[in-house]
N, C-alpha and C. Protein backbone atom coordinates (compact mmCIF):
# COMPACT_ATOMS: atom_id res chain seq x y z
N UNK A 1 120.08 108.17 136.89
CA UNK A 1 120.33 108.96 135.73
C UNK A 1 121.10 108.09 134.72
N UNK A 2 120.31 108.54 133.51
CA UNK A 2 121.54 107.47 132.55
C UNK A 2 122.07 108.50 131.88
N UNK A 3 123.44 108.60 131.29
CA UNK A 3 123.84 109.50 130.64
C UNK A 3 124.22 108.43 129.28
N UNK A 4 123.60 108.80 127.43
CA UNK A 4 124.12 108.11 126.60
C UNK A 4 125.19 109.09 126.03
N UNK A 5 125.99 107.91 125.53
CA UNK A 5 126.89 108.72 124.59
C UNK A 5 127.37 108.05 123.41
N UNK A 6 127.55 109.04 122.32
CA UNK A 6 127.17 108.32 121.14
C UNK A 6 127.94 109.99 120.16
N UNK A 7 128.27 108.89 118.88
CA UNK A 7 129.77 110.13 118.74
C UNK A 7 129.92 108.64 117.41
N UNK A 8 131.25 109.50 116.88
CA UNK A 8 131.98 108.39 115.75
C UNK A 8 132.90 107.57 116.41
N UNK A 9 133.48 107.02 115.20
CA UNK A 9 134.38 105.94 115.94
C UNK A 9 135.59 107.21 116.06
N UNK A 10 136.34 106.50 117.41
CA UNK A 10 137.42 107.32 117.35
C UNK A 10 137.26 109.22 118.05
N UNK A 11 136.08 109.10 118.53
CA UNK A 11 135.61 110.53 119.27
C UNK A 11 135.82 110.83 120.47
N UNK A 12 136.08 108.90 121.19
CA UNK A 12 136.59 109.54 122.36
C UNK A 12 135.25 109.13 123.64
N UNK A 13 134.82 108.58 123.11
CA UNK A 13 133.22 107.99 123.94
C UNK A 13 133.80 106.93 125.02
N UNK A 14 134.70 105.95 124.70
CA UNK A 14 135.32 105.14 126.20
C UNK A 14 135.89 106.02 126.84
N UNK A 15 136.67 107.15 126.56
CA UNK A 15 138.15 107.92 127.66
C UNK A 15 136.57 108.70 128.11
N UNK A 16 135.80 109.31 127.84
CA UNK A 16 134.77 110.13 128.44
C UNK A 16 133.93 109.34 129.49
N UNK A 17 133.75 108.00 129.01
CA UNK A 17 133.19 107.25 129.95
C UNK A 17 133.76 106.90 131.16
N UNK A 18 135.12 106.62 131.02
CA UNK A 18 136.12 106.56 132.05
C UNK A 18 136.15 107.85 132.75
N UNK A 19 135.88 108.71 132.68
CA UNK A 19 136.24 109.65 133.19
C UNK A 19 135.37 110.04 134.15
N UNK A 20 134.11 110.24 133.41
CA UNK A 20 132.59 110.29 134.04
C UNK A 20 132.77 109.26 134.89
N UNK A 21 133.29 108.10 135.15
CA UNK A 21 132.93 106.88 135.98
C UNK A 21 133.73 107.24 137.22
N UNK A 22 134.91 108.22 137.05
CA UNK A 22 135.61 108.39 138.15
C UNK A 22 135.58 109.43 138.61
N UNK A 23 134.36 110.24 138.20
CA UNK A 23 133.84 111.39 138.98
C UNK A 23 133.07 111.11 139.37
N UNK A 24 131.80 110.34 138.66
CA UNK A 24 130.69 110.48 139.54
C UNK A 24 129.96 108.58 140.37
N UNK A 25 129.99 109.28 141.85
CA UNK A 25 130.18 107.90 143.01
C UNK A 25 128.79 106.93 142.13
N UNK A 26 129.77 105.66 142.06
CA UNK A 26 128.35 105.15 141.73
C UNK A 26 127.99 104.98 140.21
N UNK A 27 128.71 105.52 139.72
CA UNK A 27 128.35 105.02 138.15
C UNK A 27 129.06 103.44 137.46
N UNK A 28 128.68 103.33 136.48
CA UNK A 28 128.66 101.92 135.74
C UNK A 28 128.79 102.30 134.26
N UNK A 29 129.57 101.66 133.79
CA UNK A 29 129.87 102.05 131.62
C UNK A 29 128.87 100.15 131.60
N UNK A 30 127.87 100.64 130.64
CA UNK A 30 127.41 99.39 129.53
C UNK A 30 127.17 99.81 128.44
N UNK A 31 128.51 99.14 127.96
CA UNK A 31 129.05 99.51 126.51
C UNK A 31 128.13 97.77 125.97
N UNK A 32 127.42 98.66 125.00
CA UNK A 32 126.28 97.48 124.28
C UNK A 32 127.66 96.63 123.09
N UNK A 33 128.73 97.33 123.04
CA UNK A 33 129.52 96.38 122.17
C UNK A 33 130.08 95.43 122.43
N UNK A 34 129.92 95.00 124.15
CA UNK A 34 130.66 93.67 124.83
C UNK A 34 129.20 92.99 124.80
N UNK A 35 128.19 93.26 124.91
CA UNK A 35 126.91 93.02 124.50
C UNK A 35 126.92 91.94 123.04
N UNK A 36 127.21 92.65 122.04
CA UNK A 36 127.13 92.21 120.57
C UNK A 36 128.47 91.21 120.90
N UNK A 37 129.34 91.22 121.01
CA UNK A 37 130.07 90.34 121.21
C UNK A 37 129.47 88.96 122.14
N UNK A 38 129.10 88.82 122.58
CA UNK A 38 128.75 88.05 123.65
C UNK A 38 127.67 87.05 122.53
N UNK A 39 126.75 87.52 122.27
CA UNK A 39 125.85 87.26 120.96
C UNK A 39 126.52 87.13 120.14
N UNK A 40 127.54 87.52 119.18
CA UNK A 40 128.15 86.49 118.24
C UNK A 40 128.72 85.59 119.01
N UNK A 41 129.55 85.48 119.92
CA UNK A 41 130.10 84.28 120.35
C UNK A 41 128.68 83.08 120.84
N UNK A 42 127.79 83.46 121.40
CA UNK A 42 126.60 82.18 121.56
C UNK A 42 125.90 81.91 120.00
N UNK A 43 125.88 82.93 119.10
CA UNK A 43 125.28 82.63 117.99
C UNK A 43 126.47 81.43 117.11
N UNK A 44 127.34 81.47 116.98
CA UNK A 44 129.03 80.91 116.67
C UNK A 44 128.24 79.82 115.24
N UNK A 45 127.53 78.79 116.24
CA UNK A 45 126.83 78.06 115.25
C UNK A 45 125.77 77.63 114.68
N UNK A 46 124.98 78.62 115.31
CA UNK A 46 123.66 78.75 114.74
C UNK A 46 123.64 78.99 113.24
N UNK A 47 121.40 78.79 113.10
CA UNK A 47 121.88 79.13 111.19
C UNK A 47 121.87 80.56 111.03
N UNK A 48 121.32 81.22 112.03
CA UNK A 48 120.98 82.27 111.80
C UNK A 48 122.39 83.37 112.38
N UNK A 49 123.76 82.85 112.46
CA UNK A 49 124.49 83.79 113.22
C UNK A 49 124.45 85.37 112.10
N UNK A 50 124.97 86.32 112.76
CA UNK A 50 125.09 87.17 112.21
C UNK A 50 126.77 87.25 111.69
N UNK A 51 127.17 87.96 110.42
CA UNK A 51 128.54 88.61 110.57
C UNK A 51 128.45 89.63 111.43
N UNK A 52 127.71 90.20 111.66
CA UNK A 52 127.82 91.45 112.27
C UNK A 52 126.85 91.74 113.89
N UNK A 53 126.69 91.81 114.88
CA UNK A 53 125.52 91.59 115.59
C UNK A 53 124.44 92.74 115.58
N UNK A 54 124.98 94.09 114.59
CA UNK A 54 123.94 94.84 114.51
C UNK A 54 122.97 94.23 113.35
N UNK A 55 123.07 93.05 112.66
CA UNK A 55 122.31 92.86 112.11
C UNK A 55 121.57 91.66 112.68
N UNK A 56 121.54 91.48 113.86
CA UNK A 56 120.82 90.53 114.16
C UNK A 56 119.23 91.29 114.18
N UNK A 57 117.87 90.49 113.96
CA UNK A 57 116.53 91.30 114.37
C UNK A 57 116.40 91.47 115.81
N UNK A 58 116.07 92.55 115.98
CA UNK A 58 115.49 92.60 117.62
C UNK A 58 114.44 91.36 117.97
């Protein structure tokens, strides 16, 4: 089962994730924003880095 969650900034989507993770046996948080991070840091000096990694193209 995947459960998404998706909300504003500041709604509360990590403490919910945490929470969910320590109720239910077996779950995992992949937060796509350690994701985008990870990708700007390998993009660093490319030509194409992004400021931002939502603007990179799929």
């Amino acid at each position: 089962m995947i459960v998404w969650l998706n909300g504003a900034f500041g709604s509360g989507r990590k403490t919910l994730a945490a929470v969910l993770c320590r109720t239910l046996p077996g779950a995992v948080v992949a937060d796509p924003e350690a994701i985008g991070d990870l990708l700007r840091a390998t993009l660093a000096h490319h030509d194409l880095r992004p400021r931002d990694y939502q603007e990179l193209p799929l």
